[in-house]
Protein backbone atom coordinates (compact mmCIF):
# COMPACT_ATOMS: atom_id res chain seq x y z
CA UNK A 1 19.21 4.93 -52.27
CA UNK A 2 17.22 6.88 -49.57
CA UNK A 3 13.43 6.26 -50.25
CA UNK A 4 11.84 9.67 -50.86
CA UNK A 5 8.04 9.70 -49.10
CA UNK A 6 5.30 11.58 -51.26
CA UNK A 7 3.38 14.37 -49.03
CA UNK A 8 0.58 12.40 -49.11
CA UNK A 9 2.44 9.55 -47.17
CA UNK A 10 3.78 12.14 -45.26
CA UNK A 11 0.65 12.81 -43.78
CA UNK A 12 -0.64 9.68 -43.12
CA UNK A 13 2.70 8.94 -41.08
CA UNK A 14 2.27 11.92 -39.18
CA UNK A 15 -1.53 11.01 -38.75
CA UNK A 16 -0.04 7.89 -37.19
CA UNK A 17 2.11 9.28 -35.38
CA UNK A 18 0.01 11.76 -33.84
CA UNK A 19 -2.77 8.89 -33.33
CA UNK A 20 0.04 6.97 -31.13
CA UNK A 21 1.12 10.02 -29.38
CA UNK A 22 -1.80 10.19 -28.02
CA UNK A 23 -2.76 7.05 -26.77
CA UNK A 24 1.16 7.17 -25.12
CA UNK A 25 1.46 11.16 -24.11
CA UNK A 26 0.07 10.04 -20.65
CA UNK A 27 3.40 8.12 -19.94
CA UNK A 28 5.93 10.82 -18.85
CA UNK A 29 5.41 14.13 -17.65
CA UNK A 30 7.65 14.99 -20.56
CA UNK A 31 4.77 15.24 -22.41
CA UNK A 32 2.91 17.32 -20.82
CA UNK A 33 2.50 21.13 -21.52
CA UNK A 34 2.06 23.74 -18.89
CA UNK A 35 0.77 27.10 -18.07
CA UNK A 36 2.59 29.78 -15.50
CA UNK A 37 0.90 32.28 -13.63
CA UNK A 38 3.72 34.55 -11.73
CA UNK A 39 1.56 35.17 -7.88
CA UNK A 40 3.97 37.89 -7.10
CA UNK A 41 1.98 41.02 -5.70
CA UNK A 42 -1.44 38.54 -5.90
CA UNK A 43 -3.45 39.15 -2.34
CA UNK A 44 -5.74 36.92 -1.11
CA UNK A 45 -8.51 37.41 1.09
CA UNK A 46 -10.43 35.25 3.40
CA UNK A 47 -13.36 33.01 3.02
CA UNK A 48 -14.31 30.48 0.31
CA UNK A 49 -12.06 30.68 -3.06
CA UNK A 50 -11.66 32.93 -5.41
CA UNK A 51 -10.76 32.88 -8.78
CA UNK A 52 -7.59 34.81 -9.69
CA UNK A 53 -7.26 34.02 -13.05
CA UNK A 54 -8.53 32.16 -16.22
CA UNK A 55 -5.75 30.23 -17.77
CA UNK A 56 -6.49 28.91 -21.28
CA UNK A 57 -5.29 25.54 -22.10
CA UNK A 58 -7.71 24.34 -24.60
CA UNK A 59 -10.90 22.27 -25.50
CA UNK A 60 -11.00 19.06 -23.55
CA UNK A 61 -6.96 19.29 -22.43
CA UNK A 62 -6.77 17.16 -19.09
CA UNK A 63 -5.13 18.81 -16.17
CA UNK A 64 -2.58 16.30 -15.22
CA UNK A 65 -0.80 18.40 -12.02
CA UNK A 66 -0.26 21.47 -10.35
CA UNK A 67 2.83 22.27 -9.05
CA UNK A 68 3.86 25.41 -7.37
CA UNK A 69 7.56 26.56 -7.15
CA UNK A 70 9.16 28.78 -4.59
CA UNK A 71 5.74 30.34 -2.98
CA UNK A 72 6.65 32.81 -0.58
CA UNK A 73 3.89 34.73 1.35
CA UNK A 74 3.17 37.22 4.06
CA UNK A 75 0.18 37.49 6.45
CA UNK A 76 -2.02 40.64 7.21
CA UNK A 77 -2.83 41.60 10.38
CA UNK A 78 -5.86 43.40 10.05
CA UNK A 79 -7.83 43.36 13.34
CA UNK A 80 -4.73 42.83 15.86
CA UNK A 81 -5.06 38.80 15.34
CA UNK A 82 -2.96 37.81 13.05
CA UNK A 83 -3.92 35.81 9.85
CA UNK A 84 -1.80 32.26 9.75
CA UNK A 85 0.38 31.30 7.37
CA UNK A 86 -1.43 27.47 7.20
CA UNK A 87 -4.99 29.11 6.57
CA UNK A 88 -3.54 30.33 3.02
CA UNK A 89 -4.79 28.28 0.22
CA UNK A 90 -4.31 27.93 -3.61
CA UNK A 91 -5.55 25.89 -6.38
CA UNK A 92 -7.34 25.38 -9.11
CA UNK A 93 -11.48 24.27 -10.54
CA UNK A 94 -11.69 22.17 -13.73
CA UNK A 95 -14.64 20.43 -14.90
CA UNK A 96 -15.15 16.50 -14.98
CA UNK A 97 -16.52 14.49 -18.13
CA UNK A 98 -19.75 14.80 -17.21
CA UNK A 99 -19.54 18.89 -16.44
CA UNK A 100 -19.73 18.94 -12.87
CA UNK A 101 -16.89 21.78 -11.39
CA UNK A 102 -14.43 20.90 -8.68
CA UNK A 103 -12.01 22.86 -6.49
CA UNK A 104 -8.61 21.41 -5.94
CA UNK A 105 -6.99 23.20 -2.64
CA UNK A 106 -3.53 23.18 -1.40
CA UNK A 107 -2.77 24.59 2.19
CA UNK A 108 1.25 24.84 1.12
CA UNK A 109 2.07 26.06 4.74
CA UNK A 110 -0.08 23.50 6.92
CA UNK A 111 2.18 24.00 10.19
CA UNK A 112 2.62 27.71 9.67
CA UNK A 113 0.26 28.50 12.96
CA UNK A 114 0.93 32.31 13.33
CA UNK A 115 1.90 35.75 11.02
CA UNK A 116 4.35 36.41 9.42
CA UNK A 117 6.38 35.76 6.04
CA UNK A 118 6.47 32.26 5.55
CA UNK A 119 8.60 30.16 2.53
CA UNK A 120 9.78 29.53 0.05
CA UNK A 121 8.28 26.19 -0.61
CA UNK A 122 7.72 24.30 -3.97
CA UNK A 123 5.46 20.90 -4.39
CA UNK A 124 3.32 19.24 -6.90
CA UNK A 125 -0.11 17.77 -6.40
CA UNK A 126 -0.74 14.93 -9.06
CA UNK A 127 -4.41 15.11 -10.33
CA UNK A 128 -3.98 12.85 -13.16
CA UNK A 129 -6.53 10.20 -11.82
CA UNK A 130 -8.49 12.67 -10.65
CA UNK A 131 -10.36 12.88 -14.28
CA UNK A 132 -10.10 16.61 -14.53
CA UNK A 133 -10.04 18.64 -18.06
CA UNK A 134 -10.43 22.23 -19.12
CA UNK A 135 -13.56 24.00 -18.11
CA UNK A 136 -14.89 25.85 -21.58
CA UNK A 137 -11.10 25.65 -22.03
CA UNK A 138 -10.23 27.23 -18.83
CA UNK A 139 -8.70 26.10 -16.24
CA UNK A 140 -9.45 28.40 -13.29
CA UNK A 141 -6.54 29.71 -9.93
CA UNK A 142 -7.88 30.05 -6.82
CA UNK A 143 -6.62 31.68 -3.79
CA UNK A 144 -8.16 32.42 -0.52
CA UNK A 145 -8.00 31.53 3.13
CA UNK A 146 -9.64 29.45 5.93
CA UNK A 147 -10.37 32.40 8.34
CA UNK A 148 -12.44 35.79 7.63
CA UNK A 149 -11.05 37.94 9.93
CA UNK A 150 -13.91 40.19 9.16
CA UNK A 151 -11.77 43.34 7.97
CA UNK A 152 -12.82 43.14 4.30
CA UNK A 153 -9.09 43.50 3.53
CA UNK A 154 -6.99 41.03 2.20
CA UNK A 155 -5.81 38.07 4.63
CA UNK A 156 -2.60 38.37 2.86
CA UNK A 157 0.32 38.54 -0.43
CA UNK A 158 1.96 36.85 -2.26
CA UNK A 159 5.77 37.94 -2.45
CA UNK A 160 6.98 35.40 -4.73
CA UNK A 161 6.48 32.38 -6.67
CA UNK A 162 4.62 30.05 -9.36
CA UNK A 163 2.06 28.32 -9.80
CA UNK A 164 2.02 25.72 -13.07
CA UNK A 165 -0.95 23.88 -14.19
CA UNK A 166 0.56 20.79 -16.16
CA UNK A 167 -1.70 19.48 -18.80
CA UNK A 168 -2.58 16.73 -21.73
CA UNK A 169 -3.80 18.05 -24.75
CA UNK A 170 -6.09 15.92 -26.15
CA UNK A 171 -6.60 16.36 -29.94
CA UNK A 172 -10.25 16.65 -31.15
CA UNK A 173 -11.17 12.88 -32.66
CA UNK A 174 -12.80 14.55 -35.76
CA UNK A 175 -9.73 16.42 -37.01
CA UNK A 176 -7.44 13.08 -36.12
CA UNK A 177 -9.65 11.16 -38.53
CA UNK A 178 -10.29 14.14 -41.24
CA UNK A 179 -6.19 14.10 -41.42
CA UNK A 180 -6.56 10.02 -41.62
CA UNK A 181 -9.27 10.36 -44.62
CA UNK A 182 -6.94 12.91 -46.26
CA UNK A 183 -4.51 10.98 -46.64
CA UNK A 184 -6.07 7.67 -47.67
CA UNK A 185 -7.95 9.57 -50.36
CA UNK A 186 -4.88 10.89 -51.92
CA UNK A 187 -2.83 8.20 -51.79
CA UNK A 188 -2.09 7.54 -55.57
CA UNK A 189 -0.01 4.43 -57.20
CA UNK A 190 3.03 5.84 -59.74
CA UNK A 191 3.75 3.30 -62.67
């Protein structure tokens, strides 16, 4: 005979379940969720970053990578010198536990020393001990680059590519337990 579980055991398992998922969802980046942002047609302009986008993941998720697939970009040249490939940057600001912001900045093309069109190229930057989590439950893309070449037009474009911001959602403590409660409180003996 198959034993039959009453909803209110049904909760507390999942309760329990959820509880240990937690503690392991840290273990494989199977676990992890993500966010896309498609930079095709994004321009980026020189100087210190600038946020592209607002990319909601959720109260107190921690951002656990960024990777970027197939980025493919082309320099301006808006002043007859050329804007380099390697002064493009992307990247994202998060908050740590105790509120202070930080930029995280990838330079994907570090050797690209002149114009042009330079990729594809994919990578991932592991920020998991880092201690980074959702800013207001934002996590914020930055672009830019190194060199202002004093145009006021953008350094240059993005013509293809993602970027991914791989996160941990952490579940608020006070809803884990209110399930936990639930459950307990229900629980009823049949005679």
């Amino acid at each position: 005979m198959v034993p039959v579980l009453s909803f209110q055991s049904l909760i507390a398992v999942s309760t329990a379940a959820v509880i240990a998922g937690s503690v392991q969802a840290g273990d494989t980046t199977g676990d992890y969720e993500q966010v896309i942002y498609d930079m095709t047609g994004v321009e980026y302009m020189g100087g210190p970053p600038a946020i592209e986008v607002e990319l909601e993941i959720g109260w107190d998720s921690q951002v656990m990578a960024l990777r970027w697939v197939d980025i493919v970009i082309e320099t301006a040249n808006n002043t007859g010198v050329p804007n380099w490939g390697s002064e493009a940057y992307f990247g994202f600001q998060a908050a740590h536990p105790d509120g202070s912001v930080e930029p995280i900045i990838v330079q994907p093309f570090p050797n690209a020393n002149e114009g042009g069109v330079f990729g594809p190229v994919s990578g991932t930057l592991d920020t998991e001990i880092d201690n980074l989590f959702a800013h207001n439950a934002k996590v914020y893309l930055l672009t830019g680059s190194t060199w202002v070449d004093g145009s006021g037009e953008p350094a240059g474009q993005y013509l293809g590519g993602k970027l991914i911001i791989e996160y941990l959602p952490i579940p608020a403590p006070a809803g884990i337990a209110l399930l936990g409660f639930a459950a307990i409180g229900r629980r009823r003996r049949r005679r």
